[in-house]
Structures are given as structure tokens and as C-alpha cells.
PDB file of N, CA and C in Angstrom:
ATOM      1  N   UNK A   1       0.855  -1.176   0.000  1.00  0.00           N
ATOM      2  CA  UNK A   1       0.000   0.000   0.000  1.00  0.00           C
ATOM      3  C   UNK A   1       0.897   1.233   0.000  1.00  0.00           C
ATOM      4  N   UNK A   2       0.539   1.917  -0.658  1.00  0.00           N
ATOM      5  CA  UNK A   2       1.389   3.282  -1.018  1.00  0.00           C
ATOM      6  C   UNK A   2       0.442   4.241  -1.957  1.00  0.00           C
ATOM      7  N   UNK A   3       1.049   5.272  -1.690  1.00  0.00           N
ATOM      8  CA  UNK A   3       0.375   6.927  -2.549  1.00  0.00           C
ATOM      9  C   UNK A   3       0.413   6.523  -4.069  1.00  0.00           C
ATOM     10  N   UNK A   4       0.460   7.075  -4.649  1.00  0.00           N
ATOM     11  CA  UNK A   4       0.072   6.682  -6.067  1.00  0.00           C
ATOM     12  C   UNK A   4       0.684   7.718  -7.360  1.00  0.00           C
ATOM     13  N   UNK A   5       2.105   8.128  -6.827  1.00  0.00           N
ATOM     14  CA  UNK A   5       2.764   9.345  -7.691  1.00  0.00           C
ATOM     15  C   UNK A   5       3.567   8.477  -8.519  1.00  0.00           C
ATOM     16  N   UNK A   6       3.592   8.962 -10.025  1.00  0.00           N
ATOM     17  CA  UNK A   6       3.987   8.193 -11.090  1.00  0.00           C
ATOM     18  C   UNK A   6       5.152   7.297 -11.031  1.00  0.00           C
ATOM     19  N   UNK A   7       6.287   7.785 -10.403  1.00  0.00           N
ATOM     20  CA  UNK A   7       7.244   6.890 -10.550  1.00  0.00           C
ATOM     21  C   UNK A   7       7.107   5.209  -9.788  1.00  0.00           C
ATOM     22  N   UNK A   8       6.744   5.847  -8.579  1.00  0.00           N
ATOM     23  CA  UNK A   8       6.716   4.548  -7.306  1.00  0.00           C
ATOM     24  C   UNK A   8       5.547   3.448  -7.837  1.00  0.00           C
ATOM     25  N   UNK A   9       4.362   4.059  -8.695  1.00  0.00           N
ATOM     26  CA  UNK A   9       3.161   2.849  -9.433  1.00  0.00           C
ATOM     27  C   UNK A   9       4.243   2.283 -10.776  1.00  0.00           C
ATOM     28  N   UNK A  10       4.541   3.026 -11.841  1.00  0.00           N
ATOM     29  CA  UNK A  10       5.683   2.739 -13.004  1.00  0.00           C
ATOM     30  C   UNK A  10       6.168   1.789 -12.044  1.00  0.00           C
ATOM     31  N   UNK A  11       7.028   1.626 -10.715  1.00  0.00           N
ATOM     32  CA  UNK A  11       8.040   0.714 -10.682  1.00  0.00           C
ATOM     33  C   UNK A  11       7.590  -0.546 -10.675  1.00  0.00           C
ATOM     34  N   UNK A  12       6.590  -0.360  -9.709  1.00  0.00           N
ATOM     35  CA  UNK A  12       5.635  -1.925  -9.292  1.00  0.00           C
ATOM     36  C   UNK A  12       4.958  -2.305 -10.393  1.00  0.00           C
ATOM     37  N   UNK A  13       4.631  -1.171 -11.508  1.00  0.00           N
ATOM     38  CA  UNK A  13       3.958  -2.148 -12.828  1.00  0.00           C
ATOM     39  C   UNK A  13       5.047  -2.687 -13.602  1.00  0.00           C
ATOM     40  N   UNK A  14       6.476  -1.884 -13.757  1.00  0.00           N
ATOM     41  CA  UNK A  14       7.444  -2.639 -14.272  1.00  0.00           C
ATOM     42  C   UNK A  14       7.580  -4.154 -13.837  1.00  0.00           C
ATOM     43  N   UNK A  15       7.730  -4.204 -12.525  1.00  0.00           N
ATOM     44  CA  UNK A  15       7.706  -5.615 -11.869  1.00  0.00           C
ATOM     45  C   UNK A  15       6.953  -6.632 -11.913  1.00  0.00           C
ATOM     46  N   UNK A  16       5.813  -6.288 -12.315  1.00  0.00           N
ATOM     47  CA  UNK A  16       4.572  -6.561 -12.525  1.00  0.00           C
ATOM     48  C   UNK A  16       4.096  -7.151 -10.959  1.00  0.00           C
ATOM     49  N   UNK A  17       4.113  -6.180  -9.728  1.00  0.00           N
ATOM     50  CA  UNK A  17       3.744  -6.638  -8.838  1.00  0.00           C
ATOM     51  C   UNK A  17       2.021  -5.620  -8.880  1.00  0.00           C
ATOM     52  N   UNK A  18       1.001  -6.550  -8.280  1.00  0.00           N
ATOM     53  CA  UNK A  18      -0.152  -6.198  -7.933  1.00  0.00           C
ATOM     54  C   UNK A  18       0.242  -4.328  -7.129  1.00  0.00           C
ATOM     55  N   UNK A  19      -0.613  -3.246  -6.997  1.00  0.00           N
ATOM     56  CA  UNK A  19      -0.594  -2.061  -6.192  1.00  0.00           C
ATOM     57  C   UNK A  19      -1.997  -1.577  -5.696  1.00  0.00           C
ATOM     58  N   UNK A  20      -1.863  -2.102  -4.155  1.00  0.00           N
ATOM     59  CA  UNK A  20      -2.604  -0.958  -3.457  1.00  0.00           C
ATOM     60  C   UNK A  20      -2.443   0.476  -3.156  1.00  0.00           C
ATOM     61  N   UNK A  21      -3.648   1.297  -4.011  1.00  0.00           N
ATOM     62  CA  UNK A  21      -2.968   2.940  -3.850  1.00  0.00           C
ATOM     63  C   UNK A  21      -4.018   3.337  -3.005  1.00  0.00           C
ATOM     64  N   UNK A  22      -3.511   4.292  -2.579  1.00  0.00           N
ATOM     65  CA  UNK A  22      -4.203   5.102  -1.091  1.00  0.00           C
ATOM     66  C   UNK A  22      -3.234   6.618  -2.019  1.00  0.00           C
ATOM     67  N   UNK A  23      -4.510   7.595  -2.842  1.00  0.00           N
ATOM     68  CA  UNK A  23      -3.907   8.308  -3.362  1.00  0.00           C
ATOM     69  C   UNK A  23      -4.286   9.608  -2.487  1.00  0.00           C
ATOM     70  N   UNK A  24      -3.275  10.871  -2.283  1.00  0.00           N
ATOM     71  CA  UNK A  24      -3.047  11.378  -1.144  1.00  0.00           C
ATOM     72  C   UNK A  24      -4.605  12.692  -1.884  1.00  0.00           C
ATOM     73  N   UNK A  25      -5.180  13.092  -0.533  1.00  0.00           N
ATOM     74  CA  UNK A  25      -6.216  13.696  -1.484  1.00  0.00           C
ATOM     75  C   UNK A  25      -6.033  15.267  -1.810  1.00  0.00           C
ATOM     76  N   UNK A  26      -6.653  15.346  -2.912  1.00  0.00           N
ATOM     77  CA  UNK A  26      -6.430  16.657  -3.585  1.00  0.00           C
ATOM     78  C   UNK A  26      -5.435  16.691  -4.838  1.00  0.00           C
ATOM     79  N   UNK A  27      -4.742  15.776  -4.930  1.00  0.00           N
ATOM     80  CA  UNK A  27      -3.297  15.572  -5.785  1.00  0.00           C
ATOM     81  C   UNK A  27      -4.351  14.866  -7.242  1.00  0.00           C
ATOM     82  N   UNK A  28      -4.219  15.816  -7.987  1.00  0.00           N
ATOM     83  CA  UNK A  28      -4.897  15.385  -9.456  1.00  0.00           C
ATOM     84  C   UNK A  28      -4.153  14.177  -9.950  1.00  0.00           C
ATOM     85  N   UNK A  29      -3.009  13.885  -9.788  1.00  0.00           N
ATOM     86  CA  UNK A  29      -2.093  13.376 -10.408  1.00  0.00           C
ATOM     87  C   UNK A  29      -2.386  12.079 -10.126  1.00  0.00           C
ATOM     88  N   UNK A  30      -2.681  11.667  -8.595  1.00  0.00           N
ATOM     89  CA  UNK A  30      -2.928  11.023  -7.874  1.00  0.00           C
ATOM     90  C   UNK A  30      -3.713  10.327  -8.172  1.00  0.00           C
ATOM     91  N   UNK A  31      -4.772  11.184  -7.912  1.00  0.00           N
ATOM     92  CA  UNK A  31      -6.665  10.802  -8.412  1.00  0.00           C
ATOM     93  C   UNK A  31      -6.426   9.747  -9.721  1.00  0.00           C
ATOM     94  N   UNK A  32      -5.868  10.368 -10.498  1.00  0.00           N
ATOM     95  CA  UNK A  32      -5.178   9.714 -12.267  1.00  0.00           C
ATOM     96  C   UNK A  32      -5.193   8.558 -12.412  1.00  0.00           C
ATOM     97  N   UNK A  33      -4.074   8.603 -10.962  1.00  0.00           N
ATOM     98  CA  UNK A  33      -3.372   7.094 -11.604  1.00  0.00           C
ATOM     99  C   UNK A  33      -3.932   6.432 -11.087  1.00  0.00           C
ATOM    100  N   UNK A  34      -4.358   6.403  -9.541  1.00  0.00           N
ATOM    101  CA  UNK A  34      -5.318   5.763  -9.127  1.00  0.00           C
ATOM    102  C   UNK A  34      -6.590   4.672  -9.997  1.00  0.00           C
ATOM    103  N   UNK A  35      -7.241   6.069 -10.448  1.00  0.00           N
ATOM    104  CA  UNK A  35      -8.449   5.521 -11.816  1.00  0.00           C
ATOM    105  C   UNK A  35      -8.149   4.256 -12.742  1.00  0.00           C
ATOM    106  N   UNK A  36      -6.917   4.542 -13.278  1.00  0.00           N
ATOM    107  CA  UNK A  36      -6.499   3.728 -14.528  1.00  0.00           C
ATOM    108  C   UNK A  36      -5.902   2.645 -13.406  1.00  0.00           C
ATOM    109  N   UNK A  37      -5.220   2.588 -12.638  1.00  0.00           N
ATOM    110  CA  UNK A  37      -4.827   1.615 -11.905  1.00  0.00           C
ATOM    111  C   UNK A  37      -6.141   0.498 -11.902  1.00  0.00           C
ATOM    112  N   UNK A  38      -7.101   1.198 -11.081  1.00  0.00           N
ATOM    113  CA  UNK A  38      -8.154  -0.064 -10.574  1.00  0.00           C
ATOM    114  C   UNK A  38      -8.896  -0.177 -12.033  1.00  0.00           C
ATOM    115  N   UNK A  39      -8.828   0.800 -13.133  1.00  0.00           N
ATOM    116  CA  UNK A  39      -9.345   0.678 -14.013  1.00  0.00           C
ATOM    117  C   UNK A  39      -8.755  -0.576 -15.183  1.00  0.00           C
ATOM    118  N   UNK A  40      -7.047  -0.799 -14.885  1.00  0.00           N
ATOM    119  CA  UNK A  40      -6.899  -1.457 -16.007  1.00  0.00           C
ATOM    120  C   UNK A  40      -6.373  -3.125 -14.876  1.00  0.00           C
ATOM    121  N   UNK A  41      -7.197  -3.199 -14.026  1.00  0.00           N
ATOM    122  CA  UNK A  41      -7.152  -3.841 -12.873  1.00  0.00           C
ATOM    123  C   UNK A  41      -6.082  -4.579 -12.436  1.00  0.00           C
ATOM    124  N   UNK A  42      -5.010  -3.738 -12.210  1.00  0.00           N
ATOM    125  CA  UNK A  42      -3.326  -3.214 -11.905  1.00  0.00           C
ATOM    126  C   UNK A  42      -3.471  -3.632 -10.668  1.00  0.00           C
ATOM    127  N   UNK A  43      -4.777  -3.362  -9.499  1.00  0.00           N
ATOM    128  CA  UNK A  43      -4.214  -3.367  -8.493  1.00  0.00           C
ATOM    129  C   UNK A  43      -5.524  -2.668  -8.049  1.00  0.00           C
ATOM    130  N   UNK A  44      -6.159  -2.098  -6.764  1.00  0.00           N
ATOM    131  CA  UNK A  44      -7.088  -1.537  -6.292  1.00  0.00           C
ATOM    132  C   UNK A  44      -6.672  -0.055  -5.466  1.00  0.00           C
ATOM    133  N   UNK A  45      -7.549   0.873  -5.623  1.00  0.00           N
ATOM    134  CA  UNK A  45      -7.776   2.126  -4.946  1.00  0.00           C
ATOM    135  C   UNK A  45      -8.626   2.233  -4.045  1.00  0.00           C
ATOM    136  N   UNK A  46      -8.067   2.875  -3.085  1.00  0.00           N
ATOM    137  CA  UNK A  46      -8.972   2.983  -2.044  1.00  0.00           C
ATOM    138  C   UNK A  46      -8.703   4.206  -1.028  1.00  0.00           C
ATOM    139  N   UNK A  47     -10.000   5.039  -0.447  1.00  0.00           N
ATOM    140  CA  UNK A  47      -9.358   6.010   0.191  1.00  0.00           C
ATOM    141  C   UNK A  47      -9.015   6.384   1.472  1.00  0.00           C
ATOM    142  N   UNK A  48      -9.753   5.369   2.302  1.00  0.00           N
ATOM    143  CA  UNK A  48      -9.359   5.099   3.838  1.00  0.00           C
ATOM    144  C   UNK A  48      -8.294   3.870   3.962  1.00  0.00           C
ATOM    145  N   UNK A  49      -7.640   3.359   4.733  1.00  0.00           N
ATOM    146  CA  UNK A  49      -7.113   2.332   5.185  1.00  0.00           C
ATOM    147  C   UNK A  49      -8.216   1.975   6.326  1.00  0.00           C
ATOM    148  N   UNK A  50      -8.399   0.136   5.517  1.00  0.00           N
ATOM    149  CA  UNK A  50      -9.924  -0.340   5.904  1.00  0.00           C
ATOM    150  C   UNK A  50      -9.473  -1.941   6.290  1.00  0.00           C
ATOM    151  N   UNK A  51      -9.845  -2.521   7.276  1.00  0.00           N
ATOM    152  CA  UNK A  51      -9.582  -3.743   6.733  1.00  0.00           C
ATOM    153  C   UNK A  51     -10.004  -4.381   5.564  1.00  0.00           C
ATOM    154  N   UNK A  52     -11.740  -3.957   5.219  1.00  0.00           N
ATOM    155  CA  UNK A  52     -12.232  -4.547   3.927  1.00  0.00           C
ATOM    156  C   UNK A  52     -11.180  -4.401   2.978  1.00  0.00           C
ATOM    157  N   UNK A  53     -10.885  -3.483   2.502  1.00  0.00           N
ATOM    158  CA  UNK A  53     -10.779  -2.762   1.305  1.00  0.00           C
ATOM    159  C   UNK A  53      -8.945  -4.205   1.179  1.00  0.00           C
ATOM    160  N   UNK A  54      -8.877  -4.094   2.214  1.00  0.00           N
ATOM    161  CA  UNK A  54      -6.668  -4.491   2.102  1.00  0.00           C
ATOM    162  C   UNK A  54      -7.401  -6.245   1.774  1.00  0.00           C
ATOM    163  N   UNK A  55      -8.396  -6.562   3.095  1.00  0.00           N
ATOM    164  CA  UNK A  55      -8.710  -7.791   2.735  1.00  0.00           C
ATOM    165  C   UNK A  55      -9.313  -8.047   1.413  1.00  0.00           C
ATOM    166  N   UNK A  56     -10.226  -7.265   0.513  1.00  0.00           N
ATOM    167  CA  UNK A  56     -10.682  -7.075  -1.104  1.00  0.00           C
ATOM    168  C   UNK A  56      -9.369  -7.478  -1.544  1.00  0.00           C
ATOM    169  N   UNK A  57      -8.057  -6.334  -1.258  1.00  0.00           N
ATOM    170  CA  UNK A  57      -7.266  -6.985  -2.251  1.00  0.00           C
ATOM    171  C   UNK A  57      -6.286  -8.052  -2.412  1.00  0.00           C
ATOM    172  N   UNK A  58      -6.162  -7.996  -1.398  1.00  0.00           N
ATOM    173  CA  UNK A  58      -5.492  -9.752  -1.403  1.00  0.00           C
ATOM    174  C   UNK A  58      -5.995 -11.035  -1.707  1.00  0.00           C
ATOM    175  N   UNK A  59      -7.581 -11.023  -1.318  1.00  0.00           N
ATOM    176  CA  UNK A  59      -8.482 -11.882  -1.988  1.00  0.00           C
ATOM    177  C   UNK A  59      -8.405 -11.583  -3.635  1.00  0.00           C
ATOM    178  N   UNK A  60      -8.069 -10.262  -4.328  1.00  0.00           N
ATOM    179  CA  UNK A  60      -7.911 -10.533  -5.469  1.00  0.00           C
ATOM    180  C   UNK A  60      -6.496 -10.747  -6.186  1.00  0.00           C
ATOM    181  N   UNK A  61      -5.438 -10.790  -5.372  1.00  0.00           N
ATOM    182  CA  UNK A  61      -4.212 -10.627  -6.141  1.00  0.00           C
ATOM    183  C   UNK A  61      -4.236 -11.690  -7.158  1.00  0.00           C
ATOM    184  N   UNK A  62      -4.702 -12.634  -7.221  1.00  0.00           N
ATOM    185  CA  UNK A  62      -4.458 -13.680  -8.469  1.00  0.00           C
ATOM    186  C   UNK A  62      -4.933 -13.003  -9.582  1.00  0.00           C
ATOM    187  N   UNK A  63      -6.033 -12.365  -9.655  1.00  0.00           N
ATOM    188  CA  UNK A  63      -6.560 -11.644 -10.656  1.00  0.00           C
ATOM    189  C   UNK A  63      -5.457 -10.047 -11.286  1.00  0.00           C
ATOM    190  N   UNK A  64      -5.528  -9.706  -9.960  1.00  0.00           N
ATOM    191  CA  UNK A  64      -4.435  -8.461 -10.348  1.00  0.00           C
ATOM    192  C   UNK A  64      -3.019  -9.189 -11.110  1.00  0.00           C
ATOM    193  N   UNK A  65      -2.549 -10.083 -10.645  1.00  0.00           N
ATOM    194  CA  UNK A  65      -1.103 -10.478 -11.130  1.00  0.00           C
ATOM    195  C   UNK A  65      -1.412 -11.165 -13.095  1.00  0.00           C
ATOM    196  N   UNK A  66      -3.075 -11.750 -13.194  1.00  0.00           N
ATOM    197  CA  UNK A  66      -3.348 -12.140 -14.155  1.00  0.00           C
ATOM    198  C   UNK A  66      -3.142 -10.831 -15.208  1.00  0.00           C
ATOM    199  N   UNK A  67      -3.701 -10.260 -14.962  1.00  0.00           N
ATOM    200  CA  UNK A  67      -3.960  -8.592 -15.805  1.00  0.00           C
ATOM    201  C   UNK A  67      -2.460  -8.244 -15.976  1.00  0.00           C
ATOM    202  N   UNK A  68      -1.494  -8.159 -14.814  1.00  0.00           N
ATOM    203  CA  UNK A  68      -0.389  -7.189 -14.907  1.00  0.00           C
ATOM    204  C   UNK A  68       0.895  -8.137 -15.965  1.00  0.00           C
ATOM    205  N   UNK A  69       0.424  -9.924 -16.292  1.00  0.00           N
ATOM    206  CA  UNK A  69       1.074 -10.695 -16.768  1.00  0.00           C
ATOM    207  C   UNK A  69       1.078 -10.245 -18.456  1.00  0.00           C
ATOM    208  N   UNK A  70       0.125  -9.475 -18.504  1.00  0.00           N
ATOM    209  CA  UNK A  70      -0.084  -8.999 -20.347  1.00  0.00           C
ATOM    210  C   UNK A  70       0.234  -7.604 -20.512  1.00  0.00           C
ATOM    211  N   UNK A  71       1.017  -6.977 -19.216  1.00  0.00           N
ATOM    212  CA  UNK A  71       1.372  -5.549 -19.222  1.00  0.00           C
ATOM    213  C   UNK A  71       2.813  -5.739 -19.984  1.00  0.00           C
ATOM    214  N   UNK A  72       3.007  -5.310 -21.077  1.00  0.00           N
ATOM    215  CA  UNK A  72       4.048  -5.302 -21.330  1.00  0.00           C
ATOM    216  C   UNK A  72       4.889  -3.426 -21.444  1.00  0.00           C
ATOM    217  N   UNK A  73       5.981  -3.708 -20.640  1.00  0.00           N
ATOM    218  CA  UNK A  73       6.603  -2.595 -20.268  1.00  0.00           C
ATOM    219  C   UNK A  73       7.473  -2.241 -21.473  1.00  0.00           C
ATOM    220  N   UNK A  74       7.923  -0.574 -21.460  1.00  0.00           N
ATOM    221  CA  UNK A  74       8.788  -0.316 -22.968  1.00  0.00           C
ATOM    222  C   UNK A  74       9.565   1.160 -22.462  1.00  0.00           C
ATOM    223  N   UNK A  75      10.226   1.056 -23.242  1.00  0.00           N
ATOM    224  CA  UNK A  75      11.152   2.050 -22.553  1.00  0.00           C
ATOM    225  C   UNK A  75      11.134   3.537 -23.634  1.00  0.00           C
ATOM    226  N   UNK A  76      11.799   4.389 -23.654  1.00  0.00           N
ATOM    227  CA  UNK A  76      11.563   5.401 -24.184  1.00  0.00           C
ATOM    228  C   UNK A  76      12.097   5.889 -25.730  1.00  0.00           C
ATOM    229  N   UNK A  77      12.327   4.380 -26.307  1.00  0.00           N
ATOM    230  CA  UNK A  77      12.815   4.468 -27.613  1.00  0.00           C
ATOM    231  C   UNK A  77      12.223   4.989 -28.533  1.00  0.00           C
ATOM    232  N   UNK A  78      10.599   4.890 -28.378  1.00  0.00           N
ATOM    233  CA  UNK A  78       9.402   5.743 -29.346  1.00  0.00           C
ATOM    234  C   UNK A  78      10.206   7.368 -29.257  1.00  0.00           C
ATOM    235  N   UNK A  79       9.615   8.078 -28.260  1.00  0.00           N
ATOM    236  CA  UNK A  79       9.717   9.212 -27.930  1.00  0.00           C
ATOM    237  C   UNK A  79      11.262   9.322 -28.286  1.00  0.00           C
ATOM    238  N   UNK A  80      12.462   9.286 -27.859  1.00  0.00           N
ATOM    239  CA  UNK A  80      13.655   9.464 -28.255  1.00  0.00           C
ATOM    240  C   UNK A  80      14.038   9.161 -29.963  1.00  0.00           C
ATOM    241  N   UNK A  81      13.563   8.416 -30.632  1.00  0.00           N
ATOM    242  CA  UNK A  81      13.421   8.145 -31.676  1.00  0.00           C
ATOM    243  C   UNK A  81      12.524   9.841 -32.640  1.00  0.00           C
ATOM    244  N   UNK A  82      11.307  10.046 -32.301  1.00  0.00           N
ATOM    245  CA  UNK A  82      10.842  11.406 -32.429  1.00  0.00           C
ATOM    246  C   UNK A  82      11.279  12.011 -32.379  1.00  0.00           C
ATOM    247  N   UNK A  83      12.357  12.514 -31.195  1.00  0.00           N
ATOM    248  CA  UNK A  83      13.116  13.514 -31.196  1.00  0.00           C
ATOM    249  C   UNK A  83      14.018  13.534 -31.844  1.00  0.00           C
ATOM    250  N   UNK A  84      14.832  13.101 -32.212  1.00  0.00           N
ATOM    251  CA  UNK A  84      16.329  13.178 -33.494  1.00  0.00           C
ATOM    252  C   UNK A  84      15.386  12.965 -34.574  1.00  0.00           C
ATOM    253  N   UNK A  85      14.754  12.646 -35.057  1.00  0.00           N
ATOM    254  CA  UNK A  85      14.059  12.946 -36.059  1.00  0.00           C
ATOM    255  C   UNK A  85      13.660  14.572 -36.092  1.00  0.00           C
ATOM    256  N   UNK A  86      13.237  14.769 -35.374  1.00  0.00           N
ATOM    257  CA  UNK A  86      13.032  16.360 -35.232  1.00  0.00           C
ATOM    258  C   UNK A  86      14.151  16.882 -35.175  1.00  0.00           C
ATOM    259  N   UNK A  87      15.101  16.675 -34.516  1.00  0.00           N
ATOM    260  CA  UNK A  87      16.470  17.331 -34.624  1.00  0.00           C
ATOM    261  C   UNK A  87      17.371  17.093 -36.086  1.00  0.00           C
ATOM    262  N   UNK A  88      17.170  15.867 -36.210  1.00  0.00           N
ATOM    263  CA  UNK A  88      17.859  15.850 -38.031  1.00  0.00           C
ATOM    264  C   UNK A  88      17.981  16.991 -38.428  1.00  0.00           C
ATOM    265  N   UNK A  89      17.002  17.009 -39.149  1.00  0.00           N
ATOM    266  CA  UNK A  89      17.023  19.204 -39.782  1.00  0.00           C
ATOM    267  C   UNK A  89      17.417  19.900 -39.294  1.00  0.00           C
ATOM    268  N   UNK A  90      17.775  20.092 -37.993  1.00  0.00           N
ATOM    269  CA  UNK A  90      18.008  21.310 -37.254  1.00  0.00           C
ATOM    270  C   UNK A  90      17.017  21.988 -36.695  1.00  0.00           C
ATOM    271  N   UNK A  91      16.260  21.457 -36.246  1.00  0.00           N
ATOM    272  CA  UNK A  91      14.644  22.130 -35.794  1.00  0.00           C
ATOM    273  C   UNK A  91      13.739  22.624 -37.120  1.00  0.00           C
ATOM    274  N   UNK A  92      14.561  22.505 -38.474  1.00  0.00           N
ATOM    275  CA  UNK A  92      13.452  23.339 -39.737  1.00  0.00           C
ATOM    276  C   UNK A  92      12.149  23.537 -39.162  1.00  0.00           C
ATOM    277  N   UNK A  93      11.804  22.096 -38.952  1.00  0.00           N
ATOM    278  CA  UNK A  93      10.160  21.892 -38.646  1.00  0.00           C
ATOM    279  C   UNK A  93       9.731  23.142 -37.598  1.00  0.00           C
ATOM    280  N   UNK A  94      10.282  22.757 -36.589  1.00  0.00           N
ATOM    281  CA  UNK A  94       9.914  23.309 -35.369  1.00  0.00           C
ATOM    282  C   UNK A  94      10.266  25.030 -35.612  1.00  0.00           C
ATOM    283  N   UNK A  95      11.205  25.475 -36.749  1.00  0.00           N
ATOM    284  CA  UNK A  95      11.199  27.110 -37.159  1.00  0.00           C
ATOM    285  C   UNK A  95      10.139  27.356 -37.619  1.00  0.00           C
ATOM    286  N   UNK A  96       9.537  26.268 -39.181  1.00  0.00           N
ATOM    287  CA  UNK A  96       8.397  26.737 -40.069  1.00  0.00           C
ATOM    288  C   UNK A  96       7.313  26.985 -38.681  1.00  0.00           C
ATOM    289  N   UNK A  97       7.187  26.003 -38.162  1.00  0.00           N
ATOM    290  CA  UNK A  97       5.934  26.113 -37.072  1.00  0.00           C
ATOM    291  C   UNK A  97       5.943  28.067 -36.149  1.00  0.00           C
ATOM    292  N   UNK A  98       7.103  27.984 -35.874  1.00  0.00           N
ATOM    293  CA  UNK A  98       6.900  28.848 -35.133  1.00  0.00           C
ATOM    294  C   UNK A  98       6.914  30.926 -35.998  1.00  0.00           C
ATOM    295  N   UNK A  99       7.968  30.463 -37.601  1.00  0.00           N
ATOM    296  CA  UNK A  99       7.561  31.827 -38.246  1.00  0.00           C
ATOM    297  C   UNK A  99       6.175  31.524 -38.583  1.00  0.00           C
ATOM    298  N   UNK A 100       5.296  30.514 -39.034  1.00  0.00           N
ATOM    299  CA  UNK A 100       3.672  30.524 -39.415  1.00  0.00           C
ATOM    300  C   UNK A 100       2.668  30.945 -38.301  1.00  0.00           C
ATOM    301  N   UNK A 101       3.091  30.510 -36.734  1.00  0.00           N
ATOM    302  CA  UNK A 101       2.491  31.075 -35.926  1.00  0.00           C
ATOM    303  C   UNK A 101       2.720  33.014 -35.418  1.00  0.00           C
ATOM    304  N   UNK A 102       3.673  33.140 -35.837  1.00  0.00           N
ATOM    305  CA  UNK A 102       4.430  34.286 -35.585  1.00  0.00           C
ATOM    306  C   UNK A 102       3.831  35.253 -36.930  1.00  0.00           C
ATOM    307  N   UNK A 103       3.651  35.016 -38.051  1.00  0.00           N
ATOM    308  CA  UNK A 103       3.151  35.630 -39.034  1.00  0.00           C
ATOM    309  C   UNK A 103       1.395  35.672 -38.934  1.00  0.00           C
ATOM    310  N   UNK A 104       0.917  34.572 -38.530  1.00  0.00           N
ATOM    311  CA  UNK A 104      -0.635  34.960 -38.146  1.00  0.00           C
ATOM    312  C   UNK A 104      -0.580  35.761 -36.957  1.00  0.00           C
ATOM    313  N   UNK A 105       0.284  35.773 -36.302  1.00  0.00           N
ATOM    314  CA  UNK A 105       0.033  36.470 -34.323  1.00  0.00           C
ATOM    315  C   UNK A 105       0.339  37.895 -35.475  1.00  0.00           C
ATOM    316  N   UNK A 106       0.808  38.286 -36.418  1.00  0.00           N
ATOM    317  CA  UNK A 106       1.317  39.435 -36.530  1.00  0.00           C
ATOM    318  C   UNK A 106      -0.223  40.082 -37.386  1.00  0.00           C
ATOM    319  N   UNK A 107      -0.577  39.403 -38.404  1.00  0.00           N
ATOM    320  CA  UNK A 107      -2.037  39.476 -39.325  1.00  0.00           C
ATOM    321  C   UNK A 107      -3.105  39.918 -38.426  1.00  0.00           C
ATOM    322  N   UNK A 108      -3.171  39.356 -37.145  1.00  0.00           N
ATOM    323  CA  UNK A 108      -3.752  39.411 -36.206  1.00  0.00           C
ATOM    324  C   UNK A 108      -3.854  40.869 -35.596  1.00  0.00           C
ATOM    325  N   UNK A 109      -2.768  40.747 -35.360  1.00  0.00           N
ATOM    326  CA  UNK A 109      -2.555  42.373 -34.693  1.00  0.00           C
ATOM    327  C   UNK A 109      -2.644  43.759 -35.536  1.00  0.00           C
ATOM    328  N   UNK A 110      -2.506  43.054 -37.052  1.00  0.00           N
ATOM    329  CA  UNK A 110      -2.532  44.465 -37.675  1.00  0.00           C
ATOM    330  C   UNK A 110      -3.897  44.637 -37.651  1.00  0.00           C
ATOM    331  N   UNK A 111      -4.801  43.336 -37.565  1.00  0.00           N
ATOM    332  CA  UNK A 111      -6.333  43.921 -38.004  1.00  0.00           C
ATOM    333  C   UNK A 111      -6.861  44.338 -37.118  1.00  0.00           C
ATOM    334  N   UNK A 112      -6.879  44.200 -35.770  1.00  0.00           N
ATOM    335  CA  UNK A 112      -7.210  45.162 -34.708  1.00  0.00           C
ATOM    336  C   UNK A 112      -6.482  46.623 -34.421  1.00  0.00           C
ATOM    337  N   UNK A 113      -6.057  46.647 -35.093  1.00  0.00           N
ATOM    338  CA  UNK A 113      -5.128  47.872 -35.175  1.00  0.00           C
ATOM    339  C   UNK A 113      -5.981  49.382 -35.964  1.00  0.00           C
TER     340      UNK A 113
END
């Protein structure tokens, strides 16, 4: 049982161990992962420390460990891959983007003008 901030859930789904979250309240982030947690049935949320709720999940860990057995984990080769692609050119892309936004912000301003 633990809070539910991205890295510390990432580790235990890497592992593929079952997670009880007790997400701290008010923390959006929290609330998040929480959701998709019991949602992609990772593990259970809950917001008191209950006996039910700890006894719920241990009565389900076979099920949680079933689900987390088809989680397959990946590392950041997508996204890093995107980026030198974007960098190849030299940012071109990321210039055109920003003189086309920069030339409407300017069209813009003359017509209220």
C-alpha cells in the first residue's frame, strides 16, 4: 500500500507486482493514476485504510497479477526516436511552425489595429 505518484506505481507495474494505492487527497495526479490503476485492474484504490478494502485486495491478487502478466513494459525508444528525427534538420520543422504562428500572431494584430 502506497500513494500513487507516477514513478513509485511505473516501478511496481514494471515488476509486474499487484498495487494498493491510497492516493493522497487533492493531488490530481494522484486521483489519475489511481483511476487507470483499478481501471486497467493493476491493483485496487482505495481512500481510507480499511480492513475490507486491504482484505478485497489480497483476496484478489491472483486476478491483479493475471492482468499485470499482459502488461508489457517499454522504454523510451518511441519518444527518443521522435526527437532526433526532429532534430535531423536542425529544428526546420519546429522554425516553419513557429515563423507561421508568428506571421498569423502578426495578421492578427494588424487587423485590430
Amino acid at each position: 500500500m502506497a500513494t500513487v505518484g507516477f514513478t513509485l506505481m511505473a516501478e511496481a507495474l514494471y515488476l509486474h507486482k499487484p498495487y494498493l494505492a491510497l492516493p493522497m487527497r487533492g493531488q490530481l495526479e494522484q486521483e489519475i493514476n489511481a483511476y487507470f490503476l483499478a481501471r486497467l485492474q493493476y491493483g485496487k484504490c482505495m481512500r481510507r485504510v480499511n480492513g475490507q478494502a486491504i482484505g478485497d485486495f489480497l483476496y484478489r491478487l491472483p486476478d491483479y497479477r493475471e492482468h499485470l502478466s499482459q502488461y508489457t513494459a517499454s522504454d523510451n525508444s518511441a519518444i527518443q526516436s521522435k526527437i532526433n528525427e526532429l532534430l535531423a534538420d536542425d529544428c526546420a520543422l519546429a522554425r516553419q511552425y513557429h515563423r507561421q504562428r508568428q506571421t498569423g500572431f502578426d495578421k492578427t494584430r494588424k487587423s485590430t489595429m
